[in-house]
PDB file of N, CA and C in Angstrom:
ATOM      1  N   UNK A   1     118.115  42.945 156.911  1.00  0.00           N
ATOM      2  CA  UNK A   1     117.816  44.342 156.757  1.00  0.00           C
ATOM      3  C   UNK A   1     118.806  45.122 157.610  1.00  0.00           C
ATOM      4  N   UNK A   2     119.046  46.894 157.382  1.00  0.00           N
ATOM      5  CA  UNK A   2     119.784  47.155 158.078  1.00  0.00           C
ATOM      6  C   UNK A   2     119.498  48.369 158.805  1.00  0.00           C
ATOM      7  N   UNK A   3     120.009  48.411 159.161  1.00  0.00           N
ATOM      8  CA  UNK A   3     119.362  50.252 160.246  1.00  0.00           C
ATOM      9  C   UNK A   3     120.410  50.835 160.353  1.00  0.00           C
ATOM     10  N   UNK A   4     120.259  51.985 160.736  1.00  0.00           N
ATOM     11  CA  UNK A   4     121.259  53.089 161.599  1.00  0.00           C
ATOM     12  C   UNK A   4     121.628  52.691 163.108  1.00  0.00           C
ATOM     13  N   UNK A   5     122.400  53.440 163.145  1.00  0.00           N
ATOM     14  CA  UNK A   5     122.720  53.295 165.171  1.00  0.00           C
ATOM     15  C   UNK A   5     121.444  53.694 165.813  1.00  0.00           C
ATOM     16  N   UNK A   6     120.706  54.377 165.069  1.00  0.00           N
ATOM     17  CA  UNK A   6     119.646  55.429 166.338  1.00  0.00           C
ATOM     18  C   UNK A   6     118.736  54.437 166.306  1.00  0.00           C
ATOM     19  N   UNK A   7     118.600  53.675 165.104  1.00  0.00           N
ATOM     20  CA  UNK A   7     117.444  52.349 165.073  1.00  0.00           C
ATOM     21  C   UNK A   7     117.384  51.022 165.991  1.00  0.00           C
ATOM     22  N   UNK A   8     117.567  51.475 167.533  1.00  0.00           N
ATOM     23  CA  UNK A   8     118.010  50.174 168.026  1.00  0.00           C
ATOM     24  C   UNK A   8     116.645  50.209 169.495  1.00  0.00           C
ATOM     25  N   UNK A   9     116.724  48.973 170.052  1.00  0.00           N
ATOM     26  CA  UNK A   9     116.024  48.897 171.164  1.00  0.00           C
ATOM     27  C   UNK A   9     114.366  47.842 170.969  1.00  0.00           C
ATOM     28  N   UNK A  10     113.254  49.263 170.637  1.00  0.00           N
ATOM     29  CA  UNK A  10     111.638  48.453 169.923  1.00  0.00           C
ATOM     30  C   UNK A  10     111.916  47.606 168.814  1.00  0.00           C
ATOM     31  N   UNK A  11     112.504  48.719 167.671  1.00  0.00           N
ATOM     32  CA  UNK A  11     112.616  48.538 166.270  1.00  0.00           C
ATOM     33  C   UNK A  11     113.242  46.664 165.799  1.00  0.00           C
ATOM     34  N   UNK A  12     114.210  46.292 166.947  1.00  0.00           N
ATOM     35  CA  UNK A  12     114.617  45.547 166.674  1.00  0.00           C
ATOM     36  C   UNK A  12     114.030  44.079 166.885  1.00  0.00           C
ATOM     37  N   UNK A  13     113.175  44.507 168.212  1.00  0.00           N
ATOM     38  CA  UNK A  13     112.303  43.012 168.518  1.00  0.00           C
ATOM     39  C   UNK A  13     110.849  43.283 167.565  1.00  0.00           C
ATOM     40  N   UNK A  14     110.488  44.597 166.935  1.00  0.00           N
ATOM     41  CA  UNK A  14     109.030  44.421 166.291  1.00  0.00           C
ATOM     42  C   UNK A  14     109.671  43.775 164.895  1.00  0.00           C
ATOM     43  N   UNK A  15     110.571  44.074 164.770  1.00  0.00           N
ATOM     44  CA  UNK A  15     111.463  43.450 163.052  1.00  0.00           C
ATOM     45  C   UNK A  15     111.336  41.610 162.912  1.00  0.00           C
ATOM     46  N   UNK A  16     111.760  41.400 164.624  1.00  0.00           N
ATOM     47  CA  UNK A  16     112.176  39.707 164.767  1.00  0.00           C
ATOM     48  C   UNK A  16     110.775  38.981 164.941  1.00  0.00           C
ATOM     49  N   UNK A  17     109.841  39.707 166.018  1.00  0.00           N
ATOM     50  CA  UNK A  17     108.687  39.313 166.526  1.00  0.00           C
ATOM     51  C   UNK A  17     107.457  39.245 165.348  1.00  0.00           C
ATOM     52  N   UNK A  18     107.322  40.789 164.586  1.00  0.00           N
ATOM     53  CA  UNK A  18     106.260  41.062 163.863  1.00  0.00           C
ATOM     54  C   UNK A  18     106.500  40.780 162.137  1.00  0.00           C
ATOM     55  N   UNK A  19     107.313  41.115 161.794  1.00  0.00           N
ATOM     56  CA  UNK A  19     108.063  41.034 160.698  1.00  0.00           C
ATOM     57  C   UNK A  19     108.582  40.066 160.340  1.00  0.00           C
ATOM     58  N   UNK A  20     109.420  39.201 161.321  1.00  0.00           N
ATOM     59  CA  UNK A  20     110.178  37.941 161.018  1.00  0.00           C
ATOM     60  C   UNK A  20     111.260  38.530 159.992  1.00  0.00           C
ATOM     61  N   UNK A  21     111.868  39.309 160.251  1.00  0.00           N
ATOM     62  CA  UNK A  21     113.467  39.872 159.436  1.00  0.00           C
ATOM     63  C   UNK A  21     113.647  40.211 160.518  1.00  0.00           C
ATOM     64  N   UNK A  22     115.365  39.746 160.135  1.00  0.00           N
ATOM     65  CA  UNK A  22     116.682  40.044 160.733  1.00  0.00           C
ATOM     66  C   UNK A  22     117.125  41.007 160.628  1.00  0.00           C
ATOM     67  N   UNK A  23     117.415  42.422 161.801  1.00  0.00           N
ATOM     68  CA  UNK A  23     117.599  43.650 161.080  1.00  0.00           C
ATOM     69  C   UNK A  23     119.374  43.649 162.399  1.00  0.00           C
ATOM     70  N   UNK A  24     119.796  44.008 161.029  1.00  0.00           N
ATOM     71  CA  UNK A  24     121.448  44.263 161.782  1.00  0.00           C
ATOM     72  C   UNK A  24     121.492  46.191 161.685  1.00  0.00           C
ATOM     73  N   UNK A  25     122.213  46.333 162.914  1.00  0.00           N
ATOM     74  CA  UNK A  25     122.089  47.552 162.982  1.00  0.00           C
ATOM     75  C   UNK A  25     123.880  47.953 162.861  1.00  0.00           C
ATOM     76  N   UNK A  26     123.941  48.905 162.152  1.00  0.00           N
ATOM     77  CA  UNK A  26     125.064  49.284 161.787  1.00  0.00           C
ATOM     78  C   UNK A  26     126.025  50.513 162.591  1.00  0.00           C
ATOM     79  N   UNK A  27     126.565  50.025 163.544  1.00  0.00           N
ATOM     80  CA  UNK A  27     127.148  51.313 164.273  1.00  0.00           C
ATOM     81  C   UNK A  27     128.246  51.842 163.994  1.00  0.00           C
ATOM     82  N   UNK A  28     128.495  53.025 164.637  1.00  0.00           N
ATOM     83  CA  UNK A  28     130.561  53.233 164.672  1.00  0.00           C
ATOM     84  C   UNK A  28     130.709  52.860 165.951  1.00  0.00           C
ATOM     85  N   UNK A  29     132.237  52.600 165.490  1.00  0.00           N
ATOM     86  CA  UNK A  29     132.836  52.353 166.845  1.00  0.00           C
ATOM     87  C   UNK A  29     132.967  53.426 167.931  1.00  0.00           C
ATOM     88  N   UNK A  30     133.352  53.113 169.277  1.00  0.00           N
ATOM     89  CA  UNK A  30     134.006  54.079 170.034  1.00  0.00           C
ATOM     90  C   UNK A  30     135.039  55.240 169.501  1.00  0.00           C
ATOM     91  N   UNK A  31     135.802  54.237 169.568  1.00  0.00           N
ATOM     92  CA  UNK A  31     137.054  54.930 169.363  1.00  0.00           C
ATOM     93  C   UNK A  31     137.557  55.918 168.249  1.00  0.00           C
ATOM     94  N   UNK A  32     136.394  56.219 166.847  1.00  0.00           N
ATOM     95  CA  UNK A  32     136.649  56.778 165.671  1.00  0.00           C
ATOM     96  C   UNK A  32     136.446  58.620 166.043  1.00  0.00           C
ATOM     97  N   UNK A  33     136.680  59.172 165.565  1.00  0.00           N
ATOM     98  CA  UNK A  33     136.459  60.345 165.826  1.00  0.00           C
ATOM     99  C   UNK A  33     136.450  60.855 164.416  1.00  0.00           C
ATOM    100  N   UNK A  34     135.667  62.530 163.967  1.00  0.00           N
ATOM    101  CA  UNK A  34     134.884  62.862 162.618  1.00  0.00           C
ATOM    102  C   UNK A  34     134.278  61.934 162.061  1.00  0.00           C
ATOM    103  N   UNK A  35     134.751  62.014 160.603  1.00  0.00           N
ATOM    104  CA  UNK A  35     133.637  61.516 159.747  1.00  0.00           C
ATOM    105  C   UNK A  35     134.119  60.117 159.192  1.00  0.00           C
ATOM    106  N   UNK A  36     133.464  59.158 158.998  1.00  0.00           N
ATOM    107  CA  UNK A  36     134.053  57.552 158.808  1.00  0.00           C
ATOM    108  C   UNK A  36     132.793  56.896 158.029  1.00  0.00           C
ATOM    109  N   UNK A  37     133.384  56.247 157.014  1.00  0.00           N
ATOM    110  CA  UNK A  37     132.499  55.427 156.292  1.00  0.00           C
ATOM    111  C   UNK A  37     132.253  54.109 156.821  1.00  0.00           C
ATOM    112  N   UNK A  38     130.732  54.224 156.761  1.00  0.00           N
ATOM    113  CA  UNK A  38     130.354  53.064 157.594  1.00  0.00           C
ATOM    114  C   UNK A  38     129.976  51.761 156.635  1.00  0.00           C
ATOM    115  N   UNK A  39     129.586  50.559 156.670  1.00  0.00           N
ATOM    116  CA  UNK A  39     129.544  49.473 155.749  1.00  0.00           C
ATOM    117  C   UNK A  39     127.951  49.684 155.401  1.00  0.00           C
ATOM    118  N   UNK A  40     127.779  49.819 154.317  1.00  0.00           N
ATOM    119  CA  UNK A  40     126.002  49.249 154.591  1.00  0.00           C
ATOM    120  C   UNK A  40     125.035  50.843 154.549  1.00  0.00           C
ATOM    121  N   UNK A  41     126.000  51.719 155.418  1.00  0.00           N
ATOM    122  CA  UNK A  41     125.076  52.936 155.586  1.00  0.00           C
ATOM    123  C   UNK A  41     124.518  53.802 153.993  1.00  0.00           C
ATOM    124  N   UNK A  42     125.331  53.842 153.308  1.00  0.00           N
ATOM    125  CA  UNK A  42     125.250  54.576 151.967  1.00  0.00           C
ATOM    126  C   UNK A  42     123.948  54.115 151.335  1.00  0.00           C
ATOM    127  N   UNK A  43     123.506  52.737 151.532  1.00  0.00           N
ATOM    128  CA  UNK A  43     122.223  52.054 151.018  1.00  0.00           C
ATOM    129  C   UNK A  43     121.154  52.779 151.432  1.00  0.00           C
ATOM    130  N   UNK A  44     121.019  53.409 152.689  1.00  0.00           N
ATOM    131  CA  UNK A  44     119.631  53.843 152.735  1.00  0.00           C
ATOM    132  C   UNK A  44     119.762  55.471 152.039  1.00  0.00           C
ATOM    133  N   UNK A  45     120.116  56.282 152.097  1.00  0.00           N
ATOM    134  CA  UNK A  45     120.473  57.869 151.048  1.00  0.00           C
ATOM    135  C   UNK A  45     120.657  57.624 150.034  1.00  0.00           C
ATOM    136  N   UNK A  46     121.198  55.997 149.347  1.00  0.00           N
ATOM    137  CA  UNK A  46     120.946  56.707 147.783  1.00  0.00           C
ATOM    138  C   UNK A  46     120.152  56.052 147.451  1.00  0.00           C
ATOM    139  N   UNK A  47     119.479  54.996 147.972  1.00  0.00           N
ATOM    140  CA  UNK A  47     117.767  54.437 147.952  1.00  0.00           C
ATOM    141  C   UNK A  47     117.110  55.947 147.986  1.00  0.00           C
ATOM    142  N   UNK A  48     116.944  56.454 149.117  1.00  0.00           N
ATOM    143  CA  UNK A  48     115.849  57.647 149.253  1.00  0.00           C
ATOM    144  C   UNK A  48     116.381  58.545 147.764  1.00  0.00           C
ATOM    145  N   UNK A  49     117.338  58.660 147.784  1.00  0.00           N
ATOM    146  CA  UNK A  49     117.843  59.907 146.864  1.00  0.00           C
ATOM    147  C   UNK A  49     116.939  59.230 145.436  1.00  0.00           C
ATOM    148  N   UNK A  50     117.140  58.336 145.129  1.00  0.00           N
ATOM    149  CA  UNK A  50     116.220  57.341 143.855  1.00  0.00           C
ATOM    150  C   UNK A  50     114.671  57.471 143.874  1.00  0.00           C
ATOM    151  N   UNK A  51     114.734  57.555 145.180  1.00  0.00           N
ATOM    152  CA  UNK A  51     113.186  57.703 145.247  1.00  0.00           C
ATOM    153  C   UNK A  51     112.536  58.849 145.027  1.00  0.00           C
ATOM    154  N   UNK A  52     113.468  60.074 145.571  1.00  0.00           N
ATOM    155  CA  UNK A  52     113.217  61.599 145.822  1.00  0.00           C
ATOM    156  C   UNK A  52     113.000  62.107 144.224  1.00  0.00           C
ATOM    157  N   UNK A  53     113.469  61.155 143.143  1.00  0.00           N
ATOM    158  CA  UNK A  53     112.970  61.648 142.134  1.00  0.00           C
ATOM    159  C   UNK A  53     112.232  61.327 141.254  1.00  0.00           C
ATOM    160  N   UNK A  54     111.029  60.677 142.336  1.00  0.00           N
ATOM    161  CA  UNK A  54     109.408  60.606 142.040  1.00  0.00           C
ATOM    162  C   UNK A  54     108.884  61.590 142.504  1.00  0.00           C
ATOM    163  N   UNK A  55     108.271  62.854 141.548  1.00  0.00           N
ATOM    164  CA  UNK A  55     107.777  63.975 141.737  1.00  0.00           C
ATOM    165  C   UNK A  55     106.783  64.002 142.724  1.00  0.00           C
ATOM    166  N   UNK A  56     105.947  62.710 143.081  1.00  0.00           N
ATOM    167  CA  UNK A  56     104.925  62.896 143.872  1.00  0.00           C
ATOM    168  C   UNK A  56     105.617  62.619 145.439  1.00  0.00           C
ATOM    169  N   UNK A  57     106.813  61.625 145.529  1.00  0.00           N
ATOM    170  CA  UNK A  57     107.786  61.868 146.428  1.00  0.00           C
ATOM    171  C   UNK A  57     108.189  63.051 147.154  1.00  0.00           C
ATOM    172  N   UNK A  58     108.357  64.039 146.568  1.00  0.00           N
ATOM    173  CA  UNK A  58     109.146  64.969 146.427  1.00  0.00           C
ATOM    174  C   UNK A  58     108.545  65.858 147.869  1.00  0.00           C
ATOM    175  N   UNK A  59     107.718  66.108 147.640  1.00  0.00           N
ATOM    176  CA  UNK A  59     106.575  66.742 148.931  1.00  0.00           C
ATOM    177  C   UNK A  59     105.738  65.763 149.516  1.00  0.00           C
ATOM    178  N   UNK A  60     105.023  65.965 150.709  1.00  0.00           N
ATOM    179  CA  UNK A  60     104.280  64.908 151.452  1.00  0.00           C
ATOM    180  C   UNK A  60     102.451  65.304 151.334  1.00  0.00           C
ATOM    181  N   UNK A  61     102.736  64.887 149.564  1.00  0.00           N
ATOM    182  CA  UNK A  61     101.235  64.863 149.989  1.00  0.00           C
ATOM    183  C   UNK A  61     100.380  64.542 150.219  1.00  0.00           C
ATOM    184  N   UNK A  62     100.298  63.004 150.916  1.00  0.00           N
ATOM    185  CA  UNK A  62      99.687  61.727 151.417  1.00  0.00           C
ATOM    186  C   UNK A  62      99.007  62.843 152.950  1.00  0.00           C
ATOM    187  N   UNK A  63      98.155  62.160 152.920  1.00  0.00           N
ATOM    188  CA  UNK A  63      97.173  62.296 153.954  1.00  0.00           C
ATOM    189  C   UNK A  63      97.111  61.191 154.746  1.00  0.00           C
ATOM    190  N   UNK A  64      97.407  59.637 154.406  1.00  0.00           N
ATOM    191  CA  UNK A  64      97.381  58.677 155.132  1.00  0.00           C
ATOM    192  C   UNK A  64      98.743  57.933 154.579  1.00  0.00           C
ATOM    193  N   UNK A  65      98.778  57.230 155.850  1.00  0.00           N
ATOM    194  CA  UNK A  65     100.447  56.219 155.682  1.00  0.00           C
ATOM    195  C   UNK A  65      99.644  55.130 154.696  1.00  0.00           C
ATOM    196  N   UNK A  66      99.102  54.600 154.389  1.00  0.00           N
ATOM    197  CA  UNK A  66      98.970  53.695 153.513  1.00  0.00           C
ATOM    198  C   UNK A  66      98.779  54.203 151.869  1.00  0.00           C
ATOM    199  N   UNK A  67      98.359  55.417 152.124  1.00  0.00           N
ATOM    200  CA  UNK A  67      98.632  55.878 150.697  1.00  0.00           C
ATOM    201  C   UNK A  67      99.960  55.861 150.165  1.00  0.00           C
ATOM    202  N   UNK A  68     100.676  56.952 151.685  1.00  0.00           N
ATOM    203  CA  UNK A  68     101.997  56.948 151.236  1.00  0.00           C
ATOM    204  C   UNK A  68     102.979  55.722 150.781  1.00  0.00           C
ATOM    205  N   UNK A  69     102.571  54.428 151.738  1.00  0.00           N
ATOM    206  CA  UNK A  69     103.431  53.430 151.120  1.00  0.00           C
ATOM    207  C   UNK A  69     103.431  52.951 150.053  1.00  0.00           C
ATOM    208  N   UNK A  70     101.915  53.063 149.541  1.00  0.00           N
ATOM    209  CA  UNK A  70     101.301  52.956 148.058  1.00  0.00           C
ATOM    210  C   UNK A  70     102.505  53.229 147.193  1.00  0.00           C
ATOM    211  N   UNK A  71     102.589  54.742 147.410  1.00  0.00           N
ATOM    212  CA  UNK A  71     103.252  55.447 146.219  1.00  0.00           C
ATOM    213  C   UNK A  71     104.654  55.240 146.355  1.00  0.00           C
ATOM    214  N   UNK A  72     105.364  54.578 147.382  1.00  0.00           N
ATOM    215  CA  UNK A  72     106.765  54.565 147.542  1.00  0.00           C
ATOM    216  C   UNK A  72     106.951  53.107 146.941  1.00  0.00           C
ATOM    217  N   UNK A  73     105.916  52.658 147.192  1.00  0.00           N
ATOM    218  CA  UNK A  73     105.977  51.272 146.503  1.00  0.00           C
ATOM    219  C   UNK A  73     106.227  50.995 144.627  1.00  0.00           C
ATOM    220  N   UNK A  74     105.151  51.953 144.544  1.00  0.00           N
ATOM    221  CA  UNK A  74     105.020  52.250 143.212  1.00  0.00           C
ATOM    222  C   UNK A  74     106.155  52.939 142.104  1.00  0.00           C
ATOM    223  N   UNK A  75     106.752  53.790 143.131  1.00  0.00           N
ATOM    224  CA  UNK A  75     107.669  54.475 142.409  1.00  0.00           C
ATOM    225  C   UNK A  75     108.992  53.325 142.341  1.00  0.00           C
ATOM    226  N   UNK A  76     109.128  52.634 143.660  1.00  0.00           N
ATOM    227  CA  UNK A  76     110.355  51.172 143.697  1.00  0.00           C
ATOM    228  C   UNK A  76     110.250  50.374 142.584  1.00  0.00           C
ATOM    229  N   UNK A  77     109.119  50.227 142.258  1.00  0.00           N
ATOM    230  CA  UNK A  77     108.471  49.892 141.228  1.00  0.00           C
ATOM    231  C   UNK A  77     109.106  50.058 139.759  1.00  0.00           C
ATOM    232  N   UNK A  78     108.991  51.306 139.610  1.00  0.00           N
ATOM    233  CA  UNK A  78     109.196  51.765 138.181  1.00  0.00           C
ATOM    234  C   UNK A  78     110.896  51.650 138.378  1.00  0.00           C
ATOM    235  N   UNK A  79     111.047  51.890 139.033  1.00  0.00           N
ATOM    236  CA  UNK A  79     112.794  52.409 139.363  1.00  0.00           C
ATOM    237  C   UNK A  79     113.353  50.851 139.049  1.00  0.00           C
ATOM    238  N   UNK A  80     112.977  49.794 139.781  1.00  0.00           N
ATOM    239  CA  UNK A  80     112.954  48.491 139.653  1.00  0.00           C
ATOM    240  C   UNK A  80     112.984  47.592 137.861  1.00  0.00           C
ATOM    241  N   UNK A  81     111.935  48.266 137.731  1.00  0.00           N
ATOM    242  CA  UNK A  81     111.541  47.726 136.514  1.00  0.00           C
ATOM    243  C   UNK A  81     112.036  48.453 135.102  1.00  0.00           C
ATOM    244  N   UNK A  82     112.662  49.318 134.987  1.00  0.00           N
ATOM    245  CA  UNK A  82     113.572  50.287 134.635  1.00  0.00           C
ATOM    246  C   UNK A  82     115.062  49.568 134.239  1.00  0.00           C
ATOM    247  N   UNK A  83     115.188  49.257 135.564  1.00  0.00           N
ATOM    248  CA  UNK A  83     116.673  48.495 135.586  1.00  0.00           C
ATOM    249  C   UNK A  83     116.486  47.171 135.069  1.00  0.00           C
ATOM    250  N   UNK A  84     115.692  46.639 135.127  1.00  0.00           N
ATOM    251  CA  UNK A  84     115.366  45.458 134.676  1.00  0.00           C
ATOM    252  C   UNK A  84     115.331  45.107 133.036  1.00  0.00           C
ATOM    253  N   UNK A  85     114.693  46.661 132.445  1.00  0.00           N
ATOM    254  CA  UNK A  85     114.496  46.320 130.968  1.00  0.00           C
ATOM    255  C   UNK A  85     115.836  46.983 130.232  1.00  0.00           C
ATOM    256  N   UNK A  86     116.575  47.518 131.338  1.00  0.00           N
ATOM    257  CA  UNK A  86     118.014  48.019 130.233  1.00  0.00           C
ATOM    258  C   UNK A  86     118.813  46.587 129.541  1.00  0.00           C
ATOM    259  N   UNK A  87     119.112  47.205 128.790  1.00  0.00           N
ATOM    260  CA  UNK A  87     120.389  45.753 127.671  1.00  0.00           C
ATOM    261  C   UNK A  87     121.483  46.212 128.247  1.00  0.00           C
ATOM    262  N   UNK A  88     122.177  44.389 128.038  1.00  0.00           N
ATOM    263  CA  UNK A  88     123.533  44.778 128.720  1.00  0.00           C
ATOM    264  C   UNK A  88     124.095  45.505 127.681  1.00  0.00           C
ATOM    265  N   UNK A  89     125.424  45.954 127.407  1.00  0.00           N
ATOM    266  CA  UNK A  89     126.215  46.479 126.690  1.00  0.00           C
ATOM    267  C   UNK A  89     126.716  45.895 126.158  1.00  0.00           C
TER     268      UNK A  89
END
């Protein structure tokens, strides 16, 4: 699995300890200065961006985190299964 730079420290021993995944965290270097494409990073924005267009996504209208994962699940789901039933060309 992968994270951001800011994802480092708890996140990484509850991933190894609780989870049992390997989460590599993806940084920049020192030395780069502006804007730099990072390996790996683009996966989590155009995941969300895929997701963002599940209407019930769209706003937060979960009242509880388990609902919400419900529906993020659900929508991975369709998005998933979508790709799955296209023909090749």
């Amino acid at each position: 699995m992968w994270a951001d730079g800011g994802c480092t420290g708890r996140l990484v021993d509850l991933a190894r300890d609780v989870l049992r995944i390997a989460l590599s965290v993806v940084k920049r270097s020192d030395d780069t200065t502006g804007f730099t494409v990072l390996p790996r990073r683009w996966l989590v924005g155009r995941t969300l961006a895929w997701l963002m267009c599940s209407r019930r996504l769209a706003r937060d209208y979960e009242g509880r985190t388990d609902r919400s994962e419900a529906v993020i699940r659900w929508s991975m789901s369709v998005i998933m299964s979508r790709r799955l039933a296209r023909r090749p060309c």
